[in-house]
Protein backbone atom coordinates (compact mmCIF):
# COMPACT_ATOMS: atom_id res chain seq x y z
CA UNK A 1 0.00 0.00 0.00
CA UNK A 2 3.05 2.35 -0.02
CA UNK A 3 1.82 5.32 -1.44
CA UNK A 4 -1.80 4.74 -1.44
CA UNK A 5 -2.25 5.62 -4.39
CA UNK A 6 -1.10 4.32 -7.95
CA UNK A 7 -2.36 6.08 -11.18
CA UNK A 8 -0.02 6.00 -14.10
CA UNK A 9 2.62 5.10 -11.70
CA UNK A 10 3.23 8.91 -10.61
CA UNK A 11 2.35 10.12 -6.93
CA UNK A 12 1.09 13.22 -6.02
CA UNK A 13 1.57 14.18 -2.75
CA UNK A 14 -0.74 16.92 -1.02
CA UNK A 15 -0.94 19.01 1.85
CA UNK A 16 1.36 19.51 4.29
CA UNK A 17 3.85 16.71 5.13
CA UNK A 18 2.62 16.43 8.45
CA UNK A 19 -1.23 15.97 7.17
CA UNK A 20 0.62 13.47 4.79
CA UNK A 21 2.20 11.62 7.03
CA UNK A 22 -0.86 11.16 9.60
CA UNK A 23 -3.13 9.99 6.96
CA UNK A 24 -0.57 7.67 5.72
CA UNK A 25 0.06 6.20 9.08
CA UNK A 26 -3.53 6.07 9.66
CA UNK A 27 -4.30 3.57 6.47
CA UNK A 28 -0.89 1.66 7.04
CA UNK A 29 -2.71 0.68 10.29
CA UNK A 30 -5.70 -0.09 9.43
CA UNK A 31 -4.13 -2.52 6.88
CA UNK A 32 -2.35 -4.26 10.06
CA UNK A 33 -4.94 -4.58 12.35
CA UNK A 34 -6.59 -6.44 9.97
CA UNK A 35 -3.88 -8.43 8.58
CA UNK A 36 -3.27 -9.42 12.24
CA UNK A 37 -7.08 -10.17 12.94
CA UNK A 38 -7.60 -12.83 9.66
CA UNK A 39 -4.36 -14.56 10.42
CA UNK A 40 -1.64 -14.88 12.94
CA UNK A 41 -0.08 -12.38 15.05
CA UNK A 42 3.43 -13.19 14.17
CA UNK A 43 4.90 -11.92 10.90
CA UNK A 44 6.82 -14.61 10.13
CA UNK A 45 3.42 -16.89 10.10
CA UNK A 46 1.28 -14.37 8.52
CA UNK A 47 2.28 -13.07 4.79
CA UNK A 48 0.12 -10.16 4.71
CA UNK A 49 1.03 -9.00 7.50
CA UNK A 50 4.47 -9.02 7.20
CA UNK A 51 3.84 -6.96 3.70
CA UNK A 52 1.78 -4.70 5.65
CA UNK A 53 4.29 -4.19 8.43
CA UNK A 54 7.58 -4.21 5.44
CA UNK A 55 5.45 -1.01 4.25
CA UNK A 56 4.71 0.61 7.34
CA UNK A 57 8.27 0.61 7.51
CA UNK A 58 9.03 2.20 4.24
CA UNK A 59 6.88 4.87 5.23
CA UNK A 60 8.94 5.67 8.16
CA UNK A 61 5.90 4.58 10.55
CA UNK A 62 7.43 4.26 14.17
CA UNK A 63 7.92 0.90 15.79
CA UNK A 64 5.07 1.96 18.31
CA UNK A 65 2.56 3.01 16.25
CA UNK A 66 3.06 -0.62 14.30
CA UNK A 67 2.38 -2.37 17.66
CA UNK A 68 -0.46 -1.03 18.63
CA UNK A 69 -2.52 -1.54 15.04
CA UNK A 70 -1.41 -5.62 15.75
CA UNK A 71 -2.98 -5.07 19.65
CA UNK A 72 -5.93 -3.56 18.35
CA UNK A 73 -6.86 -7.04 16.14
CA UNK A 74 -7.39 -8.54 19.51
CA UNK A 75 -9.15 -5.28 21.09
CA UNK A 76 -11.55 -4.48 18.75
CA UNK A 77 -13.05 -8.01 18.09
CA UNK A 78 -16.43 -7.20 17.37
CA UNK A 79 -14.93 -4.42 14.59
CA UNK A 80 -15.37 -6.34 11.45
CA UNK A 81 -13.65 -4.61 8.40
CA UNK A 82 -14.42 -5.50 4.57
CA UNK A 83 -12.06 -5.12 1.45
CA UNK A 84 -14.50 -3.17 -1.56
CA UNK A 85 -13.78 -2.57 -4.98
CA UNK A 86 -15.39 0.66 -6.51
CA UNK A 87 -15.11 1.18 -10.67
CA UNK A 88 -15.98 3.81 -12.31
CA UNK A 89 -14.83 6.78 -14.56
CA UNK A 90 -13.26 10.07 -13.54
CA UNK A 91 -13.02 13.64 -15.69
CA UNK A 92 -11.95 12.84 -18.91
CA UNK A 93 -13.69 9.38 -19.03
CA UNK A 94 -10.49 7.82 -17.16
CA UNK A 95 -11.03 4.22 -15.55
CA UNK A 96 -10.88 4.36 -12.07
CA UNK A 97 -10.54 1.98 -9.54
CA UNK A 98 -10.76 2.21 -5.63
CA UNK A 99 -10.15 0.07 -3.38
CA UNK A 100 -11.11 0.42 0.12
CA UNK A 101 -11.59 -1.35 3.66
CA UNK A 102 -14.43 -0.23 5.45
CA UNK A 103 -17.04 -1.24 8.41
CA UNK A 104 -19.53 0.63 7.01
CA UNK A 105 -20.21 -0.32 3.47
CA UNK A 106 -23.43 2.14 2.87
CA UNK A 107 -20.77 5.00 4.22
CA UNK A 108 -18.02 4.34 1.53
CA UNK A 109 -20.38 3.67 -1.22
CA UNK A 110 -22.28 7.17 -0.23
CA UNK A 111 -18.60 9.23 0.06
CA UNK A 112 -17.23 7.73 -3.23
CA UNK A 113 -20.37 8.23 -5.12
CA UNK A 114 -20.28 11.65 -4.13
CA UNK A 115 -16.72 12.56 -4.82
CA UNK A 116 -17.90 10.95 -8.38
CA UNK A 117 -20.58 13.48 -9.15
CA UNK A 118 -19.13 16.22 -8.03
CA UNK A 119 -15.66 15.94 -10.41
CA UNK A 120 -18.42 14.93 -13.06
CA UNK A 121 -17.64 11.64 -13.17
CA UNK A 122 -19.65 8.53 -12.46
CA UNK A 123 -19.81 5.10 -10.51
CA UNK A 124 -20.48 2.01 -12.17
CA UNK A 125 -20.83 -1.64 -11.93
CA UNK A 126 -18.12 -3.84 -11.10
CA UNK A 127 -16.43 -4.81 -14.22
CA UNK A 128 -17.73 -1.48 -15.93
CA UNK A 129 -13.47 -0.45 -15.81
CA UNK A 130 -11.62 -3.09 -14.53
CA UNK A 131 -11.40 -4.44 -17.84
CA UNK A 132 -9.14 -1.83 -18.82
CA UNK A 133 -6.99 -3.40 -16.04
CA UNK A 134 -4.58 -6.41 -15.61
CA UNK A 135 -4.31 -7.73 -12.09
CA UNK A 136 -1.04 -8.16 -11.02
CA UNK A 137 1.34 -9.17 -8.06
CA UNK A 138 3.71 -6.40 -7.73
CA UNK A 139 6.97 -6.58 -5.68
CA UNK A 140 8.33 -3.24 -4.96
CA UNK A 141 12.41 -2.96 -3.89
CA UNK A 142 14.56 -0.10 -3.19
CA UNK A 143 17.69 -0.29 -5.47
CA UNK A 144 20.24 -0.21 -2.68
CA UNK A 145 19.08 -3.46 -1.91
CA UNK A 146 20.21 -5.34 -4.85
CA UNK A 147 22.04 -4.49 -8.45
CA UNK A 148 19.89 -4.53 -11.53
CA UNK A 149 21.70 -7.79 -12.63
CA UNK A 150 21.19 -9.73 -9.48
CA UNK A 151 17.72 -8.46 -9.03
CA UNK A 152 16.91 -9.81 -12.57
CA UNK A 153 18.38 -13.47 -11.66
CA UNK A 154 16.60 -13.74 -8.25
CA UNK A 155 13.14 -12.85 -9.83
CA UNK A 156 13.54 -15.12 -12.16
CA UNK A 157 14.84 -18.11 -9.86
CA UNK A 158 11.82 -17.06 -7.78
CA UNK A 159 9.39 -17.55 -10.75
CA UNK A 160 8.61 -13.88 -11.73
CA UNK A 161 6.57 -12.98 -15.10
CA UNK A 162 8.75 -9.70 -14.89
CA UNK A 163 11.18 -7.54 -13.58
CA UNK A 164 11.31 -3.82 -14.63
CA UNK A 165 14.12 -0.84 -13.02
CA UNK A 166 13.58 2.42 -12.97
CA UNK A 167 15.25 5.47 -11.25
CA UNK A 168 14.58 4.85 -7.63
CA UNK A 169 13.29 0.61 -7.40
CA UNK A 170 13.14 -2.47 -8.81
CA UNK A 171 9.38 -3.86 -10.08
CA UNK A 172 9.01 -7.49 -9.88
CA UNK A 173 5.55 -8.76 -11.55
CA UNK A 174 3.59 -11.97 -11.04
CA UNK A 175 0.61 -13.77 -11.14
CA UNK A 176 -2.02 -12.82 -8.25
CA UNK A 177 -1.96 -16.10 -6.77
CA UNK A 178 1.91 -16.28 -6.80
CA UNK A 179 2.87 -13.18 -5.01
CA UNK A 180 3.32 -14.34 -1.78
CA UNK A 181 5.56 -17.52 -2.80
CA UNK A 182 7.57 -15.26 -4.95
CA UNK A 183 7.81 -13.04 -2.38
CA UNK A 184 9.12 -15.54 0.26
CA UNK A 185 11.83 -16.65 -2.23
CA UNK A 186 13.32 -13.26 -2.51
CA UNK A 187 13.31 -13.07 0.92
CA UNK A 188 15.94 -15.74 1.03
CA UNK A 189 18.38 -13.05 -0.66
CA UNK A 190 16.56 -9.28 0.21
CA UNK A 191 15.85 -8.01 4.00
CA UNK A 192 13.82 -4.43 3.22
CA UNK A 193 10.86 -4.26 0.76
CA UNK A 194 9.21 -1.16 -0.35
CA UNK A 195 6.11 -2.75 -0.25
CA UNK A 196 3.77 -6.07 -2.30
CA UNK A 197 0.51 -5.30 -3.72
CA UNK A 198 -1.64 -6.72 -5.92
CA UNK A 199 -2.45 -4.02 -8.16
CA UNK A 200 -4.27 -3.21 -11.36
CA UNK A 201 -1.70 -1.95 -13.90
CA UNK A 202 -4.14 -0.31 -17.21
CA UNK A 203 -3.87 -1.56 -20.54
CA UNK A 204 -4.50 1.31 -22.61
CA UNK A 205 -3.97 5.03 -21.13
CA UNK A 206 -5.80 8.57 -21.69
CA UNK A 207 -3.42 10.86 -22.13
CA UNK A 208 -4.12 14.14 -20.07
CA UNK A 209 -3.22 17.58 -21.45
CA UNK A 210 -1.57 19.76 -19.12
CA UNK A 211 -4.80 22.29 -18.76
CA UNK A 212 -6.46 19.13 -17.57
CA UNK A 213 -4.01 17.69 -14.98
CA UNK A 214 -5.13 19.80 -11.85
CA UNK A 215 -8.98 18.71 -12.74
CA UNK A 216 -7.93 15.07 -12.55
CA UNK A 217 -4.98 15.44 -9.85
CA UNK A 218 -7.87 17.47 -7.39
CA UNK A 219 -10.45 13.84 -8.18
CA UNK A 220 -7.58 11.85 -6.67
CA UNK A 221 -6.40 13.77 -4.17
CA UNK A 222 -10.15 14.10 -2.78
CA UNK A 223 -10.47 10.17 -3.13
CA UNK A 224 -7.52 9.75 -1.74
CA UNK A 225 -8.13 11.85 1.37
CA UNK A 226 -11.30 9.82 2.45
CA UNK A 227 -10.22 7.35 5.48
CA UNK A 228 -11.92 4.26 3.91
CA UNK A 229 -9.62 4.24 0.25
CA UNK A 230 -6.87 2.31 0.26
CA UNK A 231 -5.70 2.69 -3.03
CA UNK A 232 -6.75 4.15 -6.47
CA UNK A 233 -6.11 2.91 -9.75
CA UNK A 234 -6.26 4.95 -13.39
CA UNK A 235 -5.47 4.85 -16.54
CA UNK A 236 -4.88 7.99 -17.12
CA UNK A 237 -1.20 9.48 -18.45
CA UNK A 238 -0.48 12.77 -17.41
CA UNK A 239 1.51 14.68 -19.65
CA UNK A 240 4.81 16.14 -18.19
């Protein structure tokens, strides 16, 4: 979940850093405390929530804050949270995908609906844009880990689909269902990871003019500022 947010692989950060940060901490947490509730409490035993935990992390989330979401799985046992996908197209007819984690599904679906309408977009079924989308696992790691060479033999000894390198990490792609197994592989050979998603990576893009990027960038940021999203997908390409 590092970064929250993922539309044509470019973040846009808002606010003041110390808004930022707060909001960030406060969805990394969420994301533990219920990775700890559906499975074990220790890490090592529990996949997801060692991903969750790897990304808190990367974020620079203190040690403290990290145990308390895990002792709140145990505290809050009659708080039941549910993973929901929202689809749907943004200004400029962009796909858009949300995903968010909620205990209060008629809440979420009001607040996204809204934030919808008012950019002069709309909500729509599932399916109605995720077919724009391939669903992938997606293995996030900093570059000072490993070398671009090495990187490329591990993924592939770990049974990767793909492994791209850009300025700041390495990208390692694989099937949905794989992600975890490739992901304890590398772990054999890599301590830190920036973080493992499954995401939805688009297969075509809308390219977005300049005069049309704060229209689109204001959509996300407003999406992305509601406490139930966890992440939002787009196919849109902004134009630099």
């Amino acid at each position: 979940m590092a970064g929250h947010s993922h539309w044509a692989g470019i973040k846009h950060k808002k606010g003041k850093a110390d808004k930022q940060r707060s909001k960030i901490f406060s969805k990394l947490s969420k994301e533990i405390t219920v990775a700890a509730k559906l499975g074990d409490k220790d890490p090592s035993m529990n996949p997801r929530l060692r991903s969750a935990i790897q990304a808190a992390r990367s974020a620079n989330m203190p040690k403290d804050n990290i145990e308390r979401a895990i002792d709140k799985s145990s505290i809050n046992t009659e708080l039941n949270f549910e993973n929901l996908r929202y689809e749907g197209f943004g200004p400029e007819k962009v796909a858009v995908i949300v995903e968010t984690l909620t205990d209060n599904k008629n809440r979420t679906a009001s607040n996204i609906r809204t934030i919808f309408q008012k950019a002069g977009g709309s909500l729509g079924t599932q399916g109605s844009a995720s077919h724009n989308f391939n669903q992938k696992g997606i293995i996030k790691i900093d570059k000072k880990e490993v070398n671009n060479d090495r990187i490329f033999e591990l993924a592939i000894e770990a049974g990767a689909d793909e492994c791209k390198t850009n300025d700041e990490f390495h990208e390692i792609q694989c099937s949905v269902n794989e992600i975890y197994n490739v992901k304890k592989e590398l772990e054999k050979n890599i301590n830190n990871f920036i973080s493992t998603e499954i995401e939805w990576l688009p297969l075509n893009s809308v390219t977005i003019s300049k005069e049309k990027n704060e229209d689109l960038i204001n959509f996300f940021e407003t999406l992305e500022g509601d406490d139930d999203v966890q992440n939002i997908y787009s196919n849109a390409e902004f134009v630099k």
